[in-house]
N, C-alpha and C. Protein backbone atom coordinates (compact mmCIF):
# COMPACT_ATOMS: atom_id res chain seq x y z
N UNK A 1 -6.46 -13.30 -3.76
CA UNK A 1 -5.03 -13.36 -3.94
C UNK A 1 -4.51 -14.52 -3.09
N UNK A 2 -4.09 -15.30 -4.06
CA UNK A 2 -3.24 -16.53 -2.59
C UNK A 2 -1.81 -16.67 -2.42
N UNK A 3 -1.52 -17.40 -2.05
CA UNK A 3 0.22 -17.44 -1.38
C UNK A 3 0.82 -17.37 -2.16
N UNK A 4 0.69 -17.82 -3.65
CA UNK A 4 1.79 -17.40 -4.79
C UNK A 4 1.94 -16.10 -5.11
N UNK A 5 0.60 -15.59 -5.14
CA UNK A 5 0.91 -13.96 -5.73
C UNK A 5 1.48 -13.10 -4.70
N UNK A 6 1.45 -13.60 -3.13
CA UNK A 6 1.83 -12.91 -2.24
C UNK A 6 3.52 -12.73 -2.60
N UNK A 7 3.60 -14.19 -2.98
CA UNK A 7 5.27 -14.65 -3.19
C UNK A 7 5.93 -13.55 -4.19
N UNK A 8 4.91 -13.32 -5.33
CA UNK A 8 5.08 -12.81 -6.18
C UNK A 8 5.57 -11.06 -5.66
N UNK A 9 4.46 -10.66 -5.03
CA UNK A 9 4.37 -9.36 -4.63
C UNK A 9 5.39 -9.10 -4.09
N UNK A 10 6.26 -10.16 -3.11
CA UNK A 10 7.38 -9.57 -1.88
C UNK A 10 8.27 -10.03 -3.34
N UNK A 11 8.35 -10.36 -3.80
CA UNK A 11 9.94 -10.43 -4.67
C UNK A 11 9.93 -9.24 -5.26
N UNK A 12 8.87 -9.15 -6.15
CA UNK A 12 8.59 -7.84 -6.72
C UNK A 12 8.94 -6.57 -6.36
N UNK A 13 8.48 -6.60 -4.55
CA UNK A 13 8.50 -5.17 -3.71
C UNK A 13 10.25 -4.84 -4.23
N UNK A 14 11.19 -6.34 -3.76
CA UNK A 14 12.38 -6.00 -3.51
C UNK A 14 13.12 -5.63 -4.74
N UNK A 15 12.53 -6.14 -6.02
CA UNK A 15 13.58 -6.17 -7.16
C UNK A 15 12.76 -6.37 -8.09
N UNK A 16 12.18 -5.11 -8.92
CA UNK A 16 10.73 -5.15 -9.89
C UNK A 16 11.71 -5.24 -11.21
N UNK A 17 12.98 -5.73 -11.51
CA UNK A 17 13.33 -5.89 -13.02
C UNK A 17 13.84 -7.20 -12.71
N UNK A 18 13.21 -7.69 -11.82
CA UNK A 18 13.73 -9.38 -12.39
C UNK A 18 13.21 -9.84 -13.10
N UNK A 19 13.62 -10.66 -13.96
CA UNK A 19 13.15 -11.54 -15.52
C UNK A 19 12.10 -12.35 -14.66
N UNK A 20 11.15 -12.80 -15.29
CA UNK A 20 10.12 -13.13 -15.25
C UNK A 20 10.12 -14.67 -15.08
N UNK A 21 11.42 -15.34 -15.90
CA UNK A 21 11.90 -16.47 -15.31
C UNK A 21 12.65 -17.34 -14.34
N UNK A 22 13.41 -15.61 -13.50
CA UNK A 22 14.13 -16.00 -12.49
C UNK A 22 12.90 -15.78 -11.51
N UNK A 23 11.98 -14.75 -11.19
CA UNK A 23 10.77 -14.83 -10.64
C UNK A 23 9.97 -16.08 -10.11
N UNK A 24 9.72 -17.12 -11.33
CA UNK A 24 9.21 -17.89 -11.47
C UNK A 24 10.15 -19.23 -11.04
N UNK A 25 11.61 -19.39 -11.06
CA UNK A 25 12.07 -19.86 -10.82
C UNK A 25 12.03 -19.91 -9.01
N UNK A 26 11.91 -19.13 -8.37
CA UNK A 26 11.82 -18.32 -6.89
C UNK A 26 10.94 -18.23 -6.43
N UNK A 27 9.89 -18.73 -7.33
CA UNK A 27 8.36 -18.82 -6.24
C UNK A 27 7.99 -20.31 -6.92
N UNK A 28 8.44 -21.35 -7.87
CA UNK A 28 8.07 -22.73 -8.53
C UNK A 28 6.96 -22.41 -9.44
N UNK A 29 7.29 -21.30 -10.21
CA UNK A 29 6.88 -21.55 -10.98
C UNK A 29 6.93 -21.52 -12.78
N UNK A 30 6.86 -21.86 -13.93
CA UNK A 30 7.25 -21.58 -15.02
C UNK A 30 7.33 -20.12 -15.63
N UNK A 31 8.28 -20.03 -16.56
CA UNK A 31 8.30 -18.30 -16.81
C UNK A 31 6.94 -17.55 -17.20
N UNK A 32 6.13 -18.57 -18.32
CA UNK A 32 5.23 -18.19 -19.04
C UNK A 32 3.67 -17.90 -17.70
N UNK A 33 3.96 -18.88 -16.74
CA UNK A 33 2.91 -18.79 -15.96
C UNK A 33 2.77 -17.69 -14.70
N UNK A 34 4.34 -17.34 -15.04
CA UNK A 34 4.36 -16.58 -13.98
C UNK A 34 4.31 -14.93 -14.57
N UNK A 35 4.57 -15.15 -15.39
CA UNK A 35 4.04 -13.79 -16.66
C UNK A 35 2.45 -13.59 -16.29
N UNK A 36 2.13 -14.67 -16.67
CA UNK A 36 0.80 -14.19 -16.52
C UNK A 36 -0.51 -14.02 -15.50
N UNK A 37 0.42 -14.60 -14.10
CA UNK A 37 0.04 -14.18 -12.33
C UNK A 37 0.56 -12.94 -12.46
N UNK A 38 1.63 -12.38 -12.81
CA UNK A 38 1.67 -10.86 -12.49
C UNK A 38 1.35 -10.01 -13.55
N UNK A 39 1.01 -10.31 -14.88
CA UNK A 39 -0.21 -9.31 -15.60
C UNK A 39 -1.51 -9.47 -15.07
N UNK A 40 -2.08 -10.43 -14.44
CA UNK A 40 -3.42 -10.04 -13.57
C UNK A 40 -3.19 -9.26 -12.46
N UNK A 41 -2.22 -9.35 -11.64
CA UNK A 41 -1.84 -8.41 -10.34
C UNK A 41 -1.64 -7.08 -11.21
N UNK A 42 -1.77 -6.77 -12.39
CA UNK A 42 -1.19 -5.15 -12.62
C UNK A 42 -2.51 -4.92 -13.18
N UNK A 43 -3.39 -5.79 -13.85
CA UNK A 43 -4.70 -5.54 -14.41
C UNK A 43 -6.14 -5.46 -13.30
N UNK A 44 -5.80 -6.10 -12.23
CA UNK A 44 -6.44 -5.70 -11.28
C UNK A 44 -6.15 -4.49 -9.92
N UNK A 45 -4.89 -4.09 -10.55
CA UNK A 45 -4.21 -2.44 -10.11
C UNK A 45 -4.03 -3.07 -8.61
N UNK A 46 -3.06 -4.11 -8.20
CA UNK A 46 -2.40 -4.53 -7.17
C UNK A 46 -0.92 -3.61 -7.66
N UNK A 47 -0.66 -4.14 -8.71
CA UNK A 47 0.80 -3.37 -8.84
C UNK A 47 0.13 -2.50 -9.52
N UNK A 48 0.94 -0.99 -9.29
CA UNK A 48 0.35 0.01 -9.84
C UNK A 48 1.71 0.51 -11.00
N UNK A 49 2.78 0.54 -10.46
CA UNK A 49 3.71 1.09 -10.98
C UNK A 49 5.20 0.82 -10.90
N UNK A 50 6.05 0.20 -12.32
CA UNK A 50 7.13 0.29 -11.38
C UNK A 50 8.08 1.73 -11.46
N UNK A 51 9.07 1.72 -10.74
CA UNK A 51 9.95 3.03 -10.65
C UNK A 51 11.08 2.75 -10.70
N UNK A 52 12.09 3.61 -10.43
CA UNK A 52 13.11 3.61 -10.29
C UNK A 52 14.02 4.18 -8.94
N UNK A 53 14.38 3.87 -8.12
CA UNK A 53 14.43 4.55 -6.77
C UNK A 53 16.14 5.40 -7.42
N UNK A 54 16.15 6.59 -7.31
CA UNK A 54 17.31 7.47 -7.16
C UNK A 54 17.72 8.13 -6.00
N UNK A 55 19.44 8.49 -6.59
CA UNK A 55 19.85 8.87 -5.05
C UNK A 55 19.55 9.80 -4.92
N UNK A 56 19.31 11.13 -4.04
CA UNK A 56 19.01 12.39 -3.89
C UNK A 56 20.35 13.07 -3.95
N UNK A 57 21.58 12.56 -3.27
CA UNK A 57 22.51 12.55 -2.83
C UNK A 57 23.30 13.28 -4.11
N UNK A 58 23.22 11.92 -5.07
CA UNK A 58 24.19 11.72 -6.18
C UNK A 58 23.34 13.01 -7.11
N UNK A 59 22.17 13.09 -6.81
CA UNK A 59 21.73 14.42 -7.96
C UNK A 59 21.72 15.69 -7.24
N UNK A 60 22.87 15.88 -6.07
CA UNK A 60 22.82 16.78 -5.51
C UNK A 60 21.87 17.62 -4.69
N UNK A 61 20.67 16.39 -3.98
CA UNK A 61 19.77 17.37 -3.86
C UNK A 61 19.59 16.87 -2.75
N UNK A 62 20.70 17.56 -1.30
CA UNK A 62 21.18 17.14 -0.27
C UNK A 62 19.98 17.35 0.74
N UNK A 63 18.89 18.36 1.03
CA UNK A 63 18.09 18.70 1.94
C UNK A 63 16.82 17.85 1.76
N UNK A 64 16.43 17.36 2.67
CA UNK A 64 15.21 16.70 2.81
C UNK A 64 14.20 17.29 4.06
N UNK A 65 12.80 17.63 3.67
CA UNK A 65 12.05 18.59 4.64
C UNK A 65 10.37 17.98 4.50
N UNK A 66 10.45 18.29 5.73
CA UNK A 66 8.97 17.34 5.46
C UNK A 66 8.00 18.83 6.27
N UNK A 67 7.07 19.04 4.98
CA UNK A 67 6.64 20.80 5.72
C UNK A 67 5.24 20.04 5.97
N UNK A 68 4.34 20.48 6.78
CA UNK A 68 2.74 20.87 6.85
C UNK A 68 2.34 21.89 6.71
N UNK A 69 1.36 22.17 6.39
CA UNK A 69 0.82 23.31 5.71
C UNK A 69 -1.00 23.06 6.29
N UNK A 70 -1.01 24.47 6.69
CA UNK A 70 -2.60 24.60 7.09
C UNK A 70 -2.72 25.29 6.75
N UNK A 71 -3.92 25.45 5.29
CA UNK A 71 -4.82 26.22 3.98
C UNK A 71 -6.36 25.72 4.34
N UNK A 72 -6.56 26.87 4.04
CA UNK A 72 -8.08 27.04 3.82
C UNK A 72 -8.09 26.53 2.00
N UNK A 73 -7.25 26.77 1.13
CA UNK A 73 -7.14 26.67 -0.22
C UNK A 73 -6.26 25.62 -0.09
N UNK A 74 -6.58 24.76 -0.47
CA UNK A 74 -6.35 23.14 -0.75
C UNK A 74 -6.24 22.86 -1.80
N UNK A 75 -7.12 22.97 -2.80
CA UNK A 75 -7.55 23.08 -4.45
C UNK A 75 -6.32 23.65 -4.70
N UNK A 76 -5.71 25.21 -4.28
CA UNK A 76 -5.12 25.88 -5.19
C UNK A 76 -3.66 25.51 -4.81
N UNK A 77 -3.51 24.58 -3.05
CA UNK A 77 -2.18 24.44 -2.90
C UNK A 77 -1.85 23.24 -3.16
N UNK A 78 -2.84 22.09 -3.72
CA UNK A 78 -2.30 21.19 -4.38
C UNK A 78 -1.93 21.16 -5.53
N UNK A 79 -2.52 22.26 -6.35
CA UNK A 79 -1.77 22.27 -7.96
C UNK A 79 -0.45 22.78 -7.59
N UNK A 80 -0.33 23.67 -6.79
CA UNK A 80 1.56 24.31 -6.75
C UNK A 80 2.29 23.12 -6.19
N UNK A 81 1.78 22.48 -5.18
CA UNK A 81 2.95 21.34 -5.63
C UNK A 81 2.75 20.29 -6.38
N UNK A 82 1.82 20.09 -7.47
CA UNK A 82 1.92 19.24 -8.32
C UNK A 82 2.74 20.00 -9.29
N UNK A 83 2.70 21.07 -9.29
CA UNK A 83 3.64 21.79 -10.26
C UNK A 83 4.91 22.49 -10.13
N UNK A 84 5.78 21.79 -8.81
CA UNK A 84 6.65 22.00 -8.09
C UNK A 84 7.88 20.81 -8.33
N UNK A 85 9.06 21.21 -8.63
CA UNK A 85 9.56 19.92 -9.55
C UNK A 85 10.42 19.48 -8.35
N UNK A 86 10.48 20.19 -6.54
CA UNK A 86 10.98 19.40 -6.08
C UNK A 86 9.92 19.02 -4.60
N UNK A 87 8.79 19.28 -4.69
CA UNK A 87 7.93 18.15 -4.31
C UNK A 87 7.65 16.53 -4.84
N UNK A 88 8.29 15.96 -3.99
CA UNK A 88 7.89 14.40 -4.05
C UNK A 88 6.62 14.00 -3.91
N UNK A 89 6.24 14.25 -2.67
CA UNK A 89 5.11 13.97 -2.52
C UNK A 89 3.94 14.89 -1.70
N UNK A 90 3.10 14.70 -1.65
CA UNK A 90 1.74 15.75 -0.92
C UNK A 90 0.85 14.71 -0.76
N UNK A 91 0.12 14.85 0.70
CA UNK A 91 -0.65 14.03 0.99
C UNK A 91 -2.02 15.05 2.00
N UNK A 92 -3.02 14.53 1.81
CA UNK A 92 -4.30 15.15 2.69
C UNK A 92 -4.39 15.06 3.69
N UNK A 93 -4.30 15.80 5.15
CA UNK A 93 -4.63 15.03 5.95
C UNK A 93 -5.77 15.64 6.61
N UNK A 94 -5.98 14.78 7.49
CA UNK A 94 -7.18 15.31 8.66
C UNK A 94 -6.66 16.03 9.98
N UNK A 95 -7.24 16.92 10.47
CA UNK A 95 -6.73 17.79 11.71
C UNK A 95 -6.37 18.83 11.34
N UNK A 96 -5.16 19.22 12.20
CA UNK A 96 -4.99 20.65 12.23
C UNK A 96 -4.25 21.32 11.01
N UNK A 97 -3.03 20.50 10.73
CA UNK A 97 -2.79 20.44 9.83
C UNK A 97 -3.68 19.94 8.05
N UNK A 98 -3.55 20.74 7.22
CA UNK A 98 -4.43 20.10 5.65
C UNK A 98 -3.27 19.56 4.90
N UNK A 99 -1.92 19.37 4.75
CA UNK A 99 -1.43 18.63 3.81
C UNK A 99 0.29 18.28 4.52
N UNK A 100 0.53 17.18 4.30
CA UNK A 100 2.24 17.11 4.31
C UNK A 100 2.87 16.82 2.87
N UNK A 101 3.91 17.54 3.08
CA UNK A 101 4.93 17.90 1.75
C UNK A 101 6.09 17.10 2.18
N UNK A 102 6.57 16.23 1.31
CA UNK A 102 7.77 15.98 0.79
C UNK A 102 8.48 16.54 0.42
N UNK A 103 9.64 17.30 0.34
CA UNK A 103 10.42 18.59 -0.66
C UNK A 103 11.50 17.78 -0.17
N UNK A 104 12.33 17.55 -1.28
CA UNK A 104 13.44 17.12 -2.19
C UNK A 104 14.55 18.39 -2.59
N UNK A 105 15.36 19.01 -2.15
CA UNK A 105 15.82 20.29 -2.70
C UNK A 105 17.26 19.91 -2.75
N UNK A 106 17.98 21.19 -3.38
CA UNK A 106 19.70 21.40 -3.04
C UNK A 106 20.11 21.82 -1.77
N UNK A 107 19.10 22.84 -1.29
CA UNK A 107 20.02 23.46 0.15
C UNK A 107 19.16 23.91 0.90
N UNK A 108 19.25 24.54 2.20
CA UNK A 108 18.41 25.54 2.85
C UNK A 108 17.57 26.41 2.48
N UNK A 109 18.59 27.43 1.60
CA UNK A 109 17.95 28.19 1.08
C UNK A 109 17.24 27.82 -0.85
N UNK A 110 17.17 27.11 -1.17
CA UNK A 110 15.95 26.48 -2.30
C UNK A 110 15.16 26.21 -1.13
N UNK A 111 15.22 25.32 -0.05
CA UNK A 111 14.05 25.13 0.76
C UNK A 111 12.91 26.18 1.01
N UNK A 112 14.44 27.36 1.54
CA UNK A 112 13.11 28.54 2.37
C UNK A 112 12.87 29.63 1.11
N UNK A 113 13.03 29.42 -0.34
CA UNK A 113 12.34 29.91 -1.45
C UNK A 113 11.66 29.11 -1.62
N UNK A 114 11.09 27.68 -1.36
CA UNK A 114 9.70 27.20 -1.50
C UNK A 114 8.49 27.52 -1.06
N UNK A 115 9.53 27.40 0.55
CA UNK A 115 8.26 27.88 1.93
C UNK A 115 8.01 29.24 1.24
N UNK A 116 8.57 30.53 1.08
CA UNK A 116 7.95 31.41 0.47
C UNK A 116 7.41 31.72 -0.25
N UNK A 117 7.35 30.75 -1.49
CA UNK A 117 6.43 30.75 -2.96
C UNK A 117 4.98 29.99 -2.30
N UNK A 118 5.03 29.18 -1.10
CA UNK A 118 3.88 28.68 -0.60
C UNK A 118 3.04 29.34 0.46
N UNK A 119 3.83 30.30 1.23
CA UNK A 119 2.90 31.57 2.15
C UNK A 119 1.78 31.76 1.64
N UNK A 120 1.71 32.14 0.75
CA UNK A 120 0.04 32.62 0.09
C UNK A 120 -0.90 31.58 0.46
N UNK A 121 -0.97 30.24 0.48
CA UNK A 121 -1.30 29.82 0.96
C UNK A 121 -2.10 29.24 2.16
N UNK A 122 -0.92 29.74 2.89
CA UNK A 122 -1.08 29.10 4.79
C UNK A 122 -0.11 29.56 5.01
N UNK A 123 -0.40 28.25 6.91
CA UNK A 123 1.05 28.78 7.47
C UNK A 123 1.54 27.44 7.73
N UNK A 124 3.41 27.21 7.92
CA UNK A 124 4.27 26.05 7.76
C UNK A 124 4.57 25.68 8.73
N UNK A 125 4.99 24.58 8.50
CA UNK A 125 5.81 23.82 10.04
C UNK A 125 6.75 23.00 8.75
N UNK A 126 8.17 23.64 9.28
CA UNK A 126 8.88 22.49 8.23
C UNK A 126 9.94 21.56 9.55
N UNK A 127 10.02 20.66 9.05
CA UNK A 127 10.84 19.65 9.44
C UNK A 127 11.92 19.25 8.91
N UNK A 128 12.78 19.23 8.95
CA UNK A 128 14.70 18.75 8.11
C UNK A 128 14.73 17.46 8.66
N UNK A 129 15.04 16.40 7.29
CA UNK A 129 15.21 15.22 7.82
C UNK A 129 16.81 15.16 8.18
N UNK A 130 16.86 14.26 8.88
CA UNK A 130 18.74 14.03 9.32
C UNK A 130 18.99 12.81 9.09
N UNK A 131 18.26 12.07 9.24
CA UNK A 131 18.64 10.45 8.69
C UNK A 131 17.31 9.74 8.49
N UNK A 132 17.74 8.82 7.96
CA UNK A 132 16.11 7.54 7.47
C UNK A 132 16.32 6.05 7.94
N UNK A 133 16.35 5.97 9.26
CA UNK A 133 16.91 4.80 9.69
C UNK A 133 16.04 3.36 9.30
N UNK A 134 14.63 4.18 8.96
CA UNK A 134 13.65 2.74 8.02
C UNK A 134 13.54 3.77 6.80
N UNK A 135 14.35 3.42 5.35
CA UNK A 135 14.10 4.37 4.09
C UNK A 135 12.92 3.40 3.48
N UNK A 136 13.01 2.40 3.71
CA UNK A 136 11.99 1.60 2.82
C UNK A 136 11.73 0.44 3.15
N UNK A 137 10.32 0.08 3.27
CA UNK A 137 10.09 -1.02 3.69
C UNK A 137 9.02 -2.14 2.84
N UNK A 138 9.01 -3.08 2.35
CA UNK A 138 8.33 -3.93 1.73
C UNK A 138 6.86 -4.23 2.15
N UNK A 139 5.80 -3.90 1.92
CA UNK A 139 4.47 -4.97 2.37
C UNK A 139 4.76 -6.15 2.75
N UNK A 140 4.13 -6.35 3.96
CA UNK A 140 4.28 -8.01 4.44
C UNK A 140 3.02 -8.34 4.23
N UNK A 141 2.96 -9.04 3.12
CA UNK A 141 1.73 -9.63 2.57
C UNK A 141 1.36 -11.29 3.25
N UNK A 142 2.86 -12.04 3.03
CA UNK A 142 2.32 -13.18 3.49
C UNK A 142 1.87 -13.79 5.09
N UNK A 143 0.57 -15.00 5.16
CA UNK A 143 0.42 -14.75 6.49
C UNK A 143 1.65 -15.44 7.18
N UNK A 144 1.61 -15.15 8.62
CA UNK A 144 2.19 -15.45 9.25
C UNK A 144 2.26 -16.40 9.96
């Protein structure tokens, strides 16, 4: 990967529906060529996906909780929150803790009817976020 695609990648991070010619315009290069530096970055699964970032806020879904969970059943507590429509995210970890949860909810209590549909499981440690003073941050790809 060299300094253009890096170029490519940080514009990208910030604003993945820019036209392909303003892109290219912003890193020197032509629309058509720059089409086709970032269909190799998605064919070699550098970019994986784009999204859409939403508010939580505006869809009413004011509580943010970041739980751990220590299971012996891993297998069976990663399908419930893959099949949990306000888990964001679940991740593996190592130590004492086996997984952190993302949960996305309306209120307290949707929260502590999660934690309870997940007891069977394990046992919780939840966390309430209060603010996100870094919500998002870009890869710093290029060198320095």
């Amino acid at each position: 990967m060299d300094q253009v695609d890096q170029k490519i990648l940080m514009v990208l991070q910030e604003n993945a529906r820019i036209s392909m010619t303003e892109l290219g315009q912003r890193i020197g290069l032509t629309g058509p060529a720059t089409t086709e530096r970032v269909k190799k970055l998605e064919d070699r699964g550098i970019i994986e996906a784009y999204r859409a970032k939403l508010s939580s806020e505006a869809l009413n879904k004011r509580v943010t909780a970041y739980i751990l969970f220590e299971t012996e059943r891993c297998k069976a507590f990663a399908e419930f929150c893959k099949e949990h429509p306000e888990v964001m995210e679940c991740h593996r970890l190592a130590g004492q803790y086996s997984y952190l949860v993302k949960l996305v909810t309306e209120s307290i209590k949707t929260m502590e009817a999660f934690i309870d549909n997940a007891m069977p499981y394990g046992k919780s440690s939840t966390h309430i976020q209060l603010s996100s003073p870094v919500d998002y941050k870009s890869y710093c790809l290029l060198n320095q």
